[in-house]
Protein backbone atom coordinates (compact mmCIF):
# COMPACT_ATOMS: atom_id res chain seq x y z
CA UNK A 1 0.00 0.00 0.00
CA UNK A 2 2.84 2.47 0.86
CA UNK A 3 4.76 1.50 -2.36
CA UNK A 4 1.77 1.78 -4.01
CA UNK A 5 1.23 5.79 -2.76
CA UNK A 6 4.84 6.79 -3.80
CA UNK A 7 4.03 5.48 -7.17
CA UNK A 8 0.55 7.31 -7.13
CA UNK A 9 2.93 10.47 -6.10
CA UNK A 10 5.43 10.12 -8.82
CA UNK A 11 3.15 9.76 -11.26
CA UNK A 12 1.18 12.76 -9.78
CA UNK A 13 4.47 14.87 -9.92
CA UNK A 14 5.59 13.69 -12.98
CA UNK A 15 2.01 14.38 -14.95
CA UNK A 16 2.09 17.88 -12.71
CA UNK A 17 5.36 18.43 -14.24
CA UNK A 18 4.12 17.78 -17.67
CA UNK A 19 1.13 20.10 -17.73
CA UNK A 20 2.76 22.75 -15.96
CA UNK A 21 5.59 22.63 -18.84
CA UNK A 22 3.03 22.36 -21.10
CA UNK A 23 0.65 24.70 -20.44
CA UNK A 24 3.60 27.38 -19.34
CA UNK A 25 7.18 26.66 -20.05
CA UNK A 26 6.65 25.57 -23.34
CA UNK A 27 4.49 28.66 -24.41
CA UNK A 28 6.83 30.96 -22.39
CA UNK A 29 10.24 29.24 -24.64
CA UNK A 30 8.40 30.10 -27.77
CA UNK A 31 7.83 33.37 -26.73
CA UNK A 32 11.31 33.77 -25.39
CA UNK A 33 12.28 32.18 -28.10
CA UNK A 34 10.27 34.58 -30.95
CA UNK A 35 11.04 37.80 -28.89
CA UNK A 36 15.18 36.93 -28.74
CA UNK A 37 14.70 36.47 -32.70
CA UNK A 38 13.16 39.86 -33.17
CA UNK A 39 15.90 41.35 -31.37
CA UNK A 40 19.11 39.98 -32.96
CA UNK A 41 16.77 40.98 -36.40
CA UNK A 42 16.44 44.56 -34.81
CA UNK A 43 20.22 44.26 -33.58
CA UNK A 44 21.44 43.64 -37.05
CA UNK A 45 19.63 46.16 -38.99
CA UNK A 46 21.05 49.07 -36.65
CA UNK A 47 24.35 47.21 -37.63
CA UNK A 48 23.25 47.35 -41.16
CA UNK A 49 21.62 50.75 -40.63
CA UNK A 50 25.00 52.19 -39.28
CA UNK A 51 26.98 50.40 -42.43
CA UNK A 52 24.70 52.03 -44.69
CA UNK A 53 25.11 55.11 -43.41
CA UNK A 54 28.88 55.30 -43.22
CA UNK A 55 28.76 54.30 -47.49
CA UNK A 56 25.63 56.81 -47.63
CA UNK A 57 27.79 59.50 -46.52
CA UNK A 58 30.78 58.96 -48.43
CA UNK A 59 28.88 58.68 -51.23
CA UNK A 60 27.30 61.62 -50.72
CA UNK A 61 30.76 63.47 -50.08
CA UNK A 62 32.01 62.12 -53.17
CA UNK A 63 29.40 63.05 -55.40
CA UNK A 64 29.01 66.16 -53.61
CA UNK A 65 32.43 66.96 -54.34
CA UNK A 66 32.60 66.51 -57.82
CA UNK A 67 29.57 68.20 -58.41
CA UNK A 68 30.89 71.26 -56.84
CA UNK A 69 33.44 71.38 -59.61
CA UNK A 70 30.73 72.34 -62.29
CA UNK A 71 30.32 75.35 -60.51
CA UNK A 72 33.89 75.92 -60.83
CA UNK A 73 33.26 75.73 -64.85
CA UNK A 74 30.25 77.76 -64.86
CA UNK A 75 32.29 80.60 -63.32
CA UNK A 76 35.07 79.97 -65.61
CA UNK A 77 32.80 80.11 -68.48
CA UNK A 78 30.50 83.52 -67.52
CA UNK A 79 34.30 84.78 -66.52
CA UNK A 80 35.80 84.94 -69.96
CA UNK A 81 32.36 85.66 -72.14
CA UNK A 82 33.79 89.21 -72.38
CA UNK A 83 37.37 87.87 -73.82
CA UNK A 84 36.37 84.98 -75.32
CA UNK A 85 37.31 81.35 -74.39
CA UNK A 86 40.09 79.81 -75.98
CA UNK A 87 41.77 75.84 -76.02
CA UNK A 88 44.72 77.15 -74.13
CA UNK A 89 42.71 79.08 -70.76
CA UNK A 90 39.87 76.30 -71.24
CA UNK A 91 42.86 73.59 -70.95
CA UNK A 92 44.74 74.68 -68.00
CA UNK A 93 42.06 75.76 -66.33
CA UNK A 94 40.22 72.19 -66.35
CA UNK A 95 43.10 70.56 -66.25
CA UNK A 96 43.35 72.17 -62.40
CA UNK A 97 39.90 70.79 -61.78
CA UNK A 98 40.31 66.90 -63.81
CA UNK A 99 43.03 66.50 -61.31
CA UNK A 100 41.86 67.41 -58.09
CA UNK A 101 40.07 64.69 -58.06
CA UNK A 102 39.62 60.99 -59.16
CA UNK A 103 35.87 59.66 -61.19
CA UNK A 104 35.88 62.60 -63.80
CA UNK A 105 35.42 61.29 -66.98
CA UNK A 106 35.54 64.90 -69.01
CA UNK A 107 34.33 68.82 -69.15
CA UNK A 108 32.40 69.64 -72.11
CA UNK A 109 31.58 73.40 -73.32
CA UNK A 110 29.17 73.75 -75.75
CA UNK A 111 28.42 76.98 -76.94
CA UNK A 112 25.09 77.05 -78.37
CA UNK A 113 24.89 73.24 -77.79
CA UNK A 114 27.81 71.87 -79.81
CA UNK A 115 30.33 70.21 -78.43
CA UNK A 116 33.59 72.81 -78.55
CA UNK A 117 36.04 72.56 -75.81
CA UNK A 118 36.54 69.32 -74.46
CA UNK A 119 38.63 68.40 -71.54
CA UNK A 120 40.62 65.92 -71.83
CA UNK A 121 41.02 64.97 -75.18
CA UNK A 122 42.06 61.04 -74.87
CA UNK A 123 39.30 58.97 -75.35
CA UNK A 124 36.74 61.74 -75.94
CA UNK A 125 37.59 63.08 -79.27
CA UNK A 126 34.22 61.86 -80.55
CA UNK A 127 32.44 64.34 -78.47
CA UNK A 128 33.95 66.95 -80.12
CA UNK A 129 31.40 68.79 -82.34
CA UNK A 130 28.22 66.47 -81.36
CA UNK A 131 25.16 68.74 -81.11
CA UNK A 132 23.38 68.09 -77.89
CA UNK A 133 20.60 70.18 -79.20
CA UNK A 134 20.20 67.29 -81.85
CA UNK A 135 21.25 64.42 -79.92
CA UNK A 136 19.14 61.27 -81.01
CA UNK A 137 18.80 59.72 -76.85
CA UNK A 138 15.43 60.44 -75.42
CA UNK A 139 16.88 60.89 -72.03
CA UNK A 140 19.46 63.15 -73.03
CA UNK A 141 16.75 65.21 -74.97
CA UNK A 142 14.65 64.81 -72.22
CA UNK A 143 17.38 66.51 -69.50
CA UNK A 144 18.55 69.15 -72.49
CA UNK A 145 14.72 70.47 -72.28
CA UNK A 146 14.86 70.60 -68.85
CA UNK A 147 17.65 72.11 -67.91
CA UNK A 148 16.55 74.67 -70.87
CA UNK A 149 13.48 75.46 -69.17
CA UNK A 150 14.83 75.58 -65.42
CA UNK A 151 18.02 76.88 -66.19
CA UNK A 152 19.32 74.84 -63.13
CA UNK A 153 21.82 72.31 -63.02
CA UNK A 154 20.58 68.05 -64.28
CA UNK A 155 21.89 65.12 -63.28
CA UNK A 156 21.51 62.40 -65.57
CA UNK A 157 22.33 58.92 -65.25
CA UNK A 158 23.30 56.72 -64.26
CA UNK A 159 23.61 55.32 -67.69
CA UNK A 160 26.01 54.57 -70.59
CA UNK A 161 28.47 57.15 -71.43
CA UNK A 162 28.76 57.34 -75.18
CA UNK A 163 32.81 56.73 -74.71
CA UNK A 164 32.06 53.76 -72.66
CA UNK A 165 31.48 52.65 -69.12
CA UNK A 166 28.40 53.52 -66.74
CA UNK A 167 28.35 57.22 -65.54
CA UNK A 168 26.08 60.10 -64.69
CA UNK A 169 26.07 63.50 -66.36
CA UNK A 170 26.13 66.59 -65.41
CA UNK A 171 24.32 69.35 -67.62
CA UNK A 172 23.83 73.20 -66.97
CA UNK A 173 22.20 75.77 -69.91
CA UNK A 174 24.00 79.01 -69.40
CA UNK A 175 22.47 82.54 -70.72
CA UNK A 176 24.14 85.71 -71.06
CA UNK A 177 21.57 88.57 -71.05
CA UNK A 178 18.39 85.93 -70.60
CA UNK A 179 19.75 84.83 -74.48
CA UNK A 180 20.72 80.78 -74.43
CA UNK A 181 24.22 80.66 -74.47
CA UNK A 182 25.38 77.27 -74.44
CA UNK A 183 26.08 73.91 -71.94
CA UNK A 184 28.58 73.04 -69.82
CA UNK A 185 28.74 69.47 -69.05
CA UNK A 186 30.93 66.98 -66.58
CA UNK A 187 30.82 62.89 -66.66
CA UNK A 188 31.99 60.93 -63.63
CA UNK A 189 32.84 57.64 -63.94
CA UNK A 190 30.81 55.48 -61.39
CA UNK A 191 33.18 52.60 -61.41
CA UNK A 192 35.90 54.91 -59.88
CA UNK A 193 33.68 56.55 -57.16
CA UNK A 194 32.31 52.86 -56.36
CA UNK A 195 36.28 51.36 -56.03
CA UNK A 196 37.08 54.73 -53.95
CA UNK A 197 34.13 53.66 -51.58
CA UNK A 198 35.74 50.35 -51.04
CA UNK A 199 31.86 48.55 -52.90
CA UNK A 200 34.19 46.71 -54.77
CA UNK A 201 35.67 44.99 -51.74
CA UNK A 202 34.60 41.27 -51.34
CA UNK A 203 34.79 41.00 -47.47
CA UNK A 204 32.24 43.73 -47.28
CA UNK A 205 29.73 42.35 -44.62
CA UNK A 206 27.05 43.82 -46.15
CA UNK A 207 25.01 43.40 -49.47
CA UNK A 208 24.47 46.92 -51.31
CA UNK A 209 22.40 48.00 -53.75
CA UNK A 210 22.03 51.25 -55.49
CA UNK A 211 18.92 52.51 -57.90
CA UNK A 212 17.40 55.52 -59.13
CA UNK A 213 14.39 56.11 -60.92
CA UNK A 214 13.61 52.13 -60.52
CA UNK A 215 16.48 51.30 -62.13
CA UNK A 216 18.99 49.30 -60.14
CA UNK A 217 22.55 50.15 -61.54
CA UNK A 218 24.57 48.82 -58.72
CA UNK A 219 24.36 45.21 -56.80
CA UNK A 220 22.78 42.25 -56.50
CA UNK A 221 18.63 42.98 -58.17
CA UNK A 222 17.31 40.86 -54.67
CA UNK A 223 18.63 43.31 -52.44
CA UNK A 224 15.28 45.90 -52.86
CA UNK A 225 12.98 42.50 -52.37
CA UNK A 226 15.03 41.42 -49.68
CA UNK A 227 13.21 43.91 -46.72
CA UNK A 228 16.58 45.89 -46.38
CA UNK A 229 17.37 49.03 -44.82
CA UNK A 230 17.21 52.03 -47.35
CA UNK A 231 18.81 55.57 -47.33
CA UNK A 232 17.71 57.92 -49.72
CA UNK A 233 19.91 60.97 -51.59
CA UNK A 234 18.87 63.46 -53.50
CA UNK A 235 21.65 65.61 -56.30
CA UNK A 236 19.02 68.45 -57.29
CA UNK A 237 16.24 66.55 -59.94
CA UNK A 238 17.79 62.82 -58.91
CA UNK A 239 16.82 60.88 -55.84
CA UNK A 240 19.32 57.93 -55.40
CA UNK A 241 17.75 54.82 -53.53
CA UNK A 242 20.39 53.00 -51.76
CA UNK A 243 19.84 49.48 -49.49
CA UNK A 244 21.37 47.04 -47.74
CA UNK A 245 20.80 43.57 -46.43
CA UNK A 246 23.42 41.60 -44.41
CA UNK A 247 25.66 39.51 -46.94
CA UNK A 248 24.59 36.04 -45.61
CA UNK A 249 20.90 37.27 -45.16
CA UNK A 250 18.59 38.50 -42.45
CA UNK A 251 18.02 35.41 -41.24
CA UNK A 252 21.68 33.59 -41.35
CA UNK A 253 23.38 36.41 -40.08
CA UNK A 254 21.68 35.38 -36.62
CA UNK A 255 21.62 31.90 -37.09
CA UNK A 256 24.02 30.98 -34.90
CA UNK A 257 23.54 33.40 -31.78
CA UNK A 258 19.90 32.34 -32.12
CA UNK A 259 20.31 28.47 -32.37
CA UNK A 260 22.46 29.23 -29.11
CA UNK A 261 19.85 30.89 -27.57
CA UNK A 262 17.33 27.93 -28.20
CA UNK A 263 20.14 25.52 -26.83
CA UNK A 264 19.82 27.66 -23.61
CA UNK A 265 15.78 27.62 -23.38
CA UNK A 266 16.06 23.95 -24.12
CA UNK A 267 18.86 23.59 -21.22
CA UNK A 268 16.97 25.77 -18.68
CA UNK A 269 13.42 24.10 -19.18
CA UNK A 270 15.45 20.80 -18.65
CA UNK A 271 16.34 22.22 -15.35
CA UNK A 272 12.96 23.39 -14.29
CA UNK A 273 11.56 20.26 -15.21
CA UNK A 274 13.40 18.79 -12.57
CA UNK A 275 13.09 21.46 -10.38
CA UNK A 276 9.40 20.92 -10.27
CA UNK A 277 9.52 17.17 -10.15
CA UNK A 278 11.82 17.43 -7.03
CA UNK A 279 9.62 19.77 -5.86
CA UNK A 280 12.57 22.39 -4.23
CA UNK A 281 13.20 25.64 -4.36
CA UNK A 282 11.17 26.03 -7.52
CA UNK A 283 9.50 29.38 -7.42
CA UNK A 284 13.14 30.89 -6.24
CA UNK A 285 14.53 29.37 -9.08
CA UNK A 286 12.19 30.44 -12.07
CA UNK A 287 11.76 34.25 -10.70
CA UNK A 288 15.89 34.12 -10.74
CA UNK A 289 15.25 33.09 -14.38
CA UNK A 290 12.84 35.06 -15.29
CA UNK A 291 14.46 38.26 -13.33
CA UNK A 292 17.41 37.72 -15.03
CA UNK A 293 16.28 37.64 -18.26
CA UNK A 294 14.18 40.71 -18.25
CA UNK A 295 16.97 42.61 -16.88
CA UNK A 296 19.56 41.21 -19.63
CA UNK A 297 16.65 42.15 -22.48
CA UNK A 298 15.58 45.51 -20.64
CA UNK A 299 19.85 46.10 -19.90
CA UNK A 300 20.20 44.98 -23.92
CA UNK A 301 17.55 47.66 -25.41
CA UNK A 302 19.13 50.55 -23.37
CA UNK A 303 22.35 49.89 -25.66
CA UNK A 304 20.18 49.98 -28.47
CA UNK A 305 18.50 52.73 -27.67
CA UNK A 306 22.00 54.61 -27.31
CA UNK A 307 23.23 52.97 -30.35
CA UNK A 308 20.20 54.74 -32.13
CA UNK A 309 21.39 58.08 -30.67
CA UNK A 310 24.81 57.53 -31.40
CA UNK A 311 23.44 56.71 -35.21
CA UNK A 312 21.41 59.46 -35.24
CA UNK A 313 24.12 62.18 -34.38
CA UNK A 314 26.40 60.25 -36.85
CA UNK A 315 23.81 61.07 -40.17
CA UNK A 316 23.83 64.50 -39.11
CA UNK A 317 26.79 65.74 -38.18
CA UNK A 318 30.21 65.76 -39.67
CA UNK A 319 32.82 63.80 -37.68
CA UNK A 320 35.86 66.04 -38.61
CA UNK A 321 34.68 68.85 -37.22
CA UNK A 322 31.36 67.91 -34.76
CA UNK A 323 29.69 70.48 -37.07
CA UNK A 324 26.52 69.81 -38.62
CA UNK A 325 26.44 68.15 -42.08
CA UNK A 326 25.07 69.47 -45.23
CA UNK A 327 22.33 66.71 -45.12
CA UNK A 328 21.16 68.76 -41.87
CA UNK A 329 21.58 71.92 -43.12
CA UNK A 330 19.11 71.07 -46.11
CA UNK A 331 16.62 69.71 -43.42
CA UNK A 332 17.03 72.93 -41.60
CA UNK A 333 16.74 75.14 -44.45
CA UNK A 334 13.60 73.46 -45.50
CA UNK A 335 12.33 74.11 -41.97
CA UNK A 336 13.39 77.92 -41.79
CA UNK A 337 12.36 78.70 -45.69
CA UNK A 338 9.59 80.74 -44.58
CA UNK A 339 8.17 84.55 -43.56
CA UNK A 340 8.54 84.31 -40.07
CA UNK A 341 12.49 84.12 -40.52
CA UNK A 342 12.89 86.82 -43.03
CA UNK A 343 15.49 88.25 -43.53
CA UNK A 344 17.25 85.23 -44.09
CA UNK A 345 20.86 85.54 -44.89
CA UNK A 346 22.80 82.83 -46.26
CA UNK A 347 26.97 82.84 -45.88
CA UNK A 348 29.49 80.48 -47.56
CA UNK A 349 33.24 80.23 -46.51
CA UNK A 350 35.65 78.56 -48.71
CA UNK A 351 39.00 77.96 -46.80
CA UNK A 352 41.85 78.91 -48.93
CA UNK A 353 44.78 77.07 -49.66
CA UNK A 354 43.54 73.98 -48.08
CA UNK A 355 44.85 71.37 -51.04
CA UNK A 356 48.42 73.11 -51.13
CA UNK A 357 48.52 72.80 -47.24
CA UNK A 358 47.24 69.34 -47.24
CA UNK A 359 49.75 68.38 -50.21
CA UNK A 360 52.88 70.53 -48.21
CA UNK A 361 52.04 69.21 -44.75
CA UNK A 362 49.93 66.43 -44.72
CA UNK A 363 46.36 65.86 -44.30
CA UNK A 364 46.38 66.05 -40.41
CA UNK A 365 47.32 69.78 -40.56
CA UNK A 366 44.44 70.02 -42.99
CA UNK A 367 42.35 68.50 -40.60
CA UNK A 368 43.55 70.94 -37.91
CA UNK A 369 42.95 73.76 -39.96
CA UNK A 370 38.99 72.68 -40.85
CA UNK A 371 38.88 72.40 -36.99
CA UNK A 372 40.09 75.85 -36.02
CA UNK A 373 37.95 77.71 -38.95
CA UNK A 374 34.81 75.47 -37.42
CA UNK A 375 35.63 76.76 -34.11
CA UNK A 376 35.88 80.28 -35.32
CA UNK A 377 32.71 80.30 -37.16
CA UNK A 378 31.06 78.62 -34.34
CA UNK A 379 32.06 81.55 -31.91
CA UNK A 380 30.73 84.25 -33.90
CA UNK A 381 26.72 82.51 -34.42
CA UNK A 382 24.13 82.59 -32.06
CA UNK A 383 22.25 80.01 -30.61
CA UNK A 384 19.42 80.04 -33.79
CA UNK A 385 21.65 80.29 -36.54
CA UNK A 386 22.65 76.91 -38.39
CA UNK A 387 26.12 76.26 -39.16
CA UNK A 388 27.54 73.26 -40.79
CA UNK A 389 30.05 71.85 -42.76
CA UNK A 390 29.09 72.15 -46.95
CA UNK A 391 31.58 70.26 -48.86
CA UNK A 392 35.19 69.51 -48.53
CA UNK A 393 36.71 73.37 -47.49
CA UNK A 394 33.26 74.88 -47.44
CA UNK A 395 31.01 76.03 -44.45
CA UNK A 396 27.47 77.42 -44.82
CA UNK A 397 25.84 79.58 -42.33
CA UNK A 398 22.34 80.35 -42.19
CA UNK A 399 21.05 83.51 -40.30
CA UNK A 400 17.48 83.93 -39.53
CA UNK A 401 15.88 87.00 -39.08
CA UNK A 402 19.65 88.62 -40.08
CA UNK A 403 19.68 91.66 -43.02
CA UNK A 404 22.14 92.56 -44.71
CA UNK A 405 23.76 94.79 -42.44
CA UNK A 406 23.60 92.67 -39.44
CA UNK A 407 25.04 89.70 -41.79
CA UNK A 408 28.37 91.56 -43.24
CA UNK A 409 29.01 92.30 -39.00
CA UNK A 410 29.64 88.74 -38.83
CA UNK A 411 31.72 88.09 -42.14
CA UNK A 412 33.58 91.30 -40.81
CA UNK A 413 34.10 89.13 -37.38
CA UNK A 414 34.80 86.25 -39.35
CA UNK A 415 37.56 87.93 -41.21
CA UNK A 416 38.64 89.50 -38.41
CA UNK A 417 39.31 86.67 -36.41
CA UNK A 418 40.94 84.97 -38.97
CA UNK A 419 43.46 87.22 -39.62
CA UNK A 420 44.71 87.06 -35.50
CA UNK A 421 44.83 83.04 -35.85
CA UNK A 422 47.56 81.11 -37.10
CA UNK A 423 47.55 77.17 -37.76
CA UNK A 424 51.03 75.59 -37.15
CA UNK A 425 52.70 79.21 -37.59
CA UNK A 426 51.33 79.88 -40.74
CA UNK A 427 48.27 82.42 -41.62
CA UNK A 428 44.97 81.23 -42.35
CA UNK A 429 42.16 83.21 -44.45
CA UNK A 430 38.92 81.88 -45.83
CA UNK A 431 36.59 83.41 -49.17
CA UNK A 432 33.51 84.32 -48.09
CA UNK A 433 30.41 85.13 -50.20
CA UNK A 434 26.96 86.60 -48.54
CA UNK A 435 23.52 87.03 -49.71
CA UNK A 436 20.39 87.70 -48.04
CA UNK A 437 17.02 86.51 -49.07
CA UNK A 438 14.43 89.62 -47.95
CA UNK A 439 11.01 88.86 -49.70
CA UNK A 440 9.44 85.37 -49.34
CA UNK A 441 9.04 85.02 -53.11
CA UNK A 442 12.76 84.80 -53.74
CA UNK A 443 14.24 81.33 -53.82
CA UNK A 444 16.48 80.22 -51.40
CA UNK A 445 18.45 78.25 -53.33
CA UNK A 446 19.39 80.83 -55.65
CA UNK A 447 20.58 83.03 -52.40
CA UNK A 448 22.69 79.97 -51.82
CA UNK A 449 24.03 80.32 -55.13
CA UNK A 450 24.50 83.42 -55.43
CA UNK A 451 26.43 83.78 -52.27
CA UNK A 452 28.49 80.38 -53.47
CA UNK A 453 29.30 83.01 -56.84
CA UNK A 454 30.13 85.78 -54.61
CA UNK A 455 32.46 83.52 -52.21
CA UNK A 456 34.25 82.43 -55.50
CA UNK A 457 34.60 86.46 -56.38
CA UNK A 458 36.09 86.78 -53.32
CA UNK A 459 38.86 83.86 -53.51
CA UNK A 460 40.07 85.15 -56.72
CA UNK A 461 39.95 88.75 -55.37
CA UNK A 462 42.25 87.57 -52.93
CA UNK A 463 44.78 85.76 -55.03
C-alpha cells in the first residue's frame, strides 16, 4: 500500500510536471524564443543601418564633391564671355579641376549646344562637335529640355556614357543677357567613385544595392525585395535609392547566436523540469530566471536605444569637425524657408589654400585647420543660426531674421578673427560670399548660389 502511494505520487508529480511545462514553459520558450529572434533581427539592422550610413555618406561626399566642380566651370565660363574662351585658358584651367580629383570622366563646353572645348582629349575626341541640341537619346533630350526650361543644373544617369562605361552627367544651360548661351557638361565615372568607396571589396559584410528612378545600376537585383534598410539621396532633380541587407541574409546572419539561444531555453526548461519534479526551491529558481532575463533584455535595449542616438548624431553631423552636415543643413533650411524668418541671410566660406597645405604638410594639418575655422565660425553665431560643414573646405551659415547689415558684422568678425589666428605658424584666411534673401518670393536656393558666386569672387579677389 505504501509502495503503491509513492508510485501514485510520482506519477502525480511527474504528470504535474508535464502540464505545468506544457501549459507554461513551453508557451513561455516560444515566446522567449520569438522575442530573442526579433531582437538579434532589430540588432542587425542598426548594424546594417550604421553600415549604410557610413557608405551613404561617403557617397554623398564624393558626389558632392565633384559636383561642386561644375560650378567651378560655370564661373570659368561667364568669366571669360567678355574675352572669349580659348583651347589654351579652357585647358589649363580644367586641367586644375580633372586632377583634383579621381571619377571625372571629361568637361564639355558647348556653346550654343555643340560640343567645342573638351577636356581631356584622350578617349573623348568623338564628343567633339556632337550637337546636344540634336542628340538622337530620349533621355538626353529629355534633360537638355529641362535644364533649358529651369536653367538649373541636371543630373543624368546613371547610364552609358557614349565613350564607354556607366556614368552620370552633369548638364547646366548658361544665358548671357536671358539669351541661351550654351552647356557646360561633366561625366563621372561610377566605377571609380564605387572602387574609392571600397563597394568593390569582397569581405564587405554587407550586401548593397544602389537605384534611381527604378532602375537598379549597382548590386545584386534581390537586395530591394530582400526587406533591407534604405537611405535615400537626392543631387538636385535625382533621388538615389540606396539598401542594404546583411551579406549572408537576415536570417543567417543570426543563425548561430539564435540556435544558441534555443540551446539555452532547451537547457533551462530541462532544469525546471526537474526542479518541479523534485519539488525544491522552484518558485526561487524560475523568478531568478525570469528576473534575469528581463533585466539582460531591458539592460540589452538601453544599448540599443544609445546605439540609435549615437546613429542618429552620426547622419547628421560631420565627424571632422562635430559640425553639422550638409544633409542637416538642407533639413534645416527646408524648416526655416519661410516669412517668419525673413530676412534670411545665407553665408558660404571657402578655406583657402587647403589642397596646397594638405599636399605641403599632410592631411592632419588640414584636418587641424577645418577644426580651427569650425571653431571660429562657431564663436561668432548665435544660438538660432545653423552652421555646418558644406563640402570639402566649405562652411554654410544660415542667419534667420539677419539683413544685410547685421550679416556683413559677422563676415567682418569672421575675417577679423581669422586674420589674429595662425595654424602651425602659418596664416589662415577663408573666401567668403553673402547674400540675403528679404522677400518670401525669392528662392532660397538661388541666395545659396548666389552667395556660393560671390564667395568664389572673393577667392580670386584675394589671389
Amino acid at each position: 500500500m505504501l509502495n503503491h502511494l509513492k508510485r501514485k505520487e510520482v506519477y502525480s508529480s511527474l504528470i504535474l510536471t508535464i502540464l505545468i511545462f506544457i501549459l507554461l514553459f513551453l508557451p513561455l520558450s516560444l515566446y522567449l524564443s520569438n522575442i530573442y529572434k526579433d531582437f538579434l533581427l532589430e540588432k542587425q539592422r542598426l548594424e546594417t543601418q550604421k553600415q549604410l550610413n557610413y557608405y551613404t555618406l561617403n557617397l554623398n561626399n564624393q558626389l558632392n564633391e565633384r559636383f561642386s566642380l561644375l560650378t567651378g566651370l560655370e564661373a570659368f565660363v561667364k568669366n571669360n564671355w567678355e574675352e572669349s574662351i580659348n583651347q589654351n585658358n579652357f585647358i589649363n584651367f580644367t586641367n586644375g579641376l580633372y586632377f583634383s580629383t579621381s571619377g571625372i570622366r571629361n568637361f564639355i563646353i558647348a556653346p550654343e549646344g555643340i560640343n567645342q572645348y573638351v577636356y581631356p582629349l584622350n578617349n573623348n575626341q568623338e564628343s567633339i562637335g556632337h550637337n546636344l541640341l540634336k542628340d538622337q537619346r530620349i533621355e538626353v533630350q529629355k534633360d537638355i529640355k529641362k535644364t533649358l526650361t529651369t536653367k538649373k543644373l541636371i543630373v543624368s544617369g546613371p547610364y552609358k556614357l557614349r565613350q564607354g562605361g556607366l556614368g552620370i552627367i552633369l548638364r547646366k544651360a548658361l544665358f548671357r543677357n536671358s539669351n541661351f548661351w550654351g552647356l557646360i557638361t561633366m561625366a563621372l565615372d561610377l566605377t571609380t567613385i564605387y572602387k574609392n568607396l571600397g563597394l568593390d571589396n569582397p569581405n564587405l559584410m554587407i550586401d548593397l544595392a544602389i537605384k534611381s528612378d527604378g532602375n537598379i545600376f549597382f548590386g545584386k537585383k534581390n537586395i530591394f525585395n530582400s526587406n533591407p534598410v534604405v537611405n535615400e539621396l537626392k543631387f538636385k532633380n535625382k533621388k538615389i535609392e540606396i539598401g542594404a541587407i546583411p551579406n549572408q541574409g537576415w536570417d543567417n546572419s543570426i543563425k548561430e547566436n539564435n540556435r544558441t539561444f534555443n540551446l539555452l531555453l532547451i537547457f533551462i526548461n530541462f532544469l525546471i523540469l526537474i526542479i518541479i519534479y523534485s519539488l525544491s526551491y522552484r518558485e526561487q529558481k524560475i523568478k531568478y530566471i525570469v528576473t534575469k532575463k528581463t533585466r539582460d533584455l531591458k539592460e540589452k535595449n538601453k544599448i540599443l536605444n544609445q546605439k540609435k542616438e549615437i546613429i542618429k548624431y552620426q547622419a547628421f553631423h560631420d565627424q571632422l569637425t562635430e559640425l553639422y552636415n550638409r544633409r542637416f543643413f538642407e533639413e534645416k533650411l527646408k524648416n526655416m524657408d519661410n516669412k517668419e524668418q525673413l530676412p534670411v541671410s545665407v553665408i558660404i566660406a571657402d578655406v583657402n589654400g587647403l589642397k596646397i597645405m594638405n599636399d605641403t604638410y599632410g592631411h592632419h594639418f588640414g584636418d587641424e585647420l577645418l577644426q580651427k575655422i569650425a571653431k571660429i565660425l562657431k564663436s561668432v553665431i548665435r544660438e538660432e543660426d545653423v552652421l555646418a560643414r558644406w563640402g570639402g573646405d566649405e562652411f554654410a551659415l544660415l542667419l534667420p531674421n539677419t539683413n544685410l547689415k547685421e550679416a556683413k558684422e559677422i563676415v567682418k568678425r569672421i575675417k577679423t578673427i581669422t586674420k589674429r589666428k595662425k595654424c602651425k605658424d602659418l596664416s589662415i584666411s577663408v573666401a567668403i560670399g553673402l547674400a540675403v534673401k528679404n522677400k518670401a518670393e525669392q528662392n532660397i536656393y538661388e541666395i545659396i548660389k548666389k552667395a556660393d558666386n560671390k564667395m568664389y569672387q572673393d577667392k580670386k579677389n584675394g589671389r
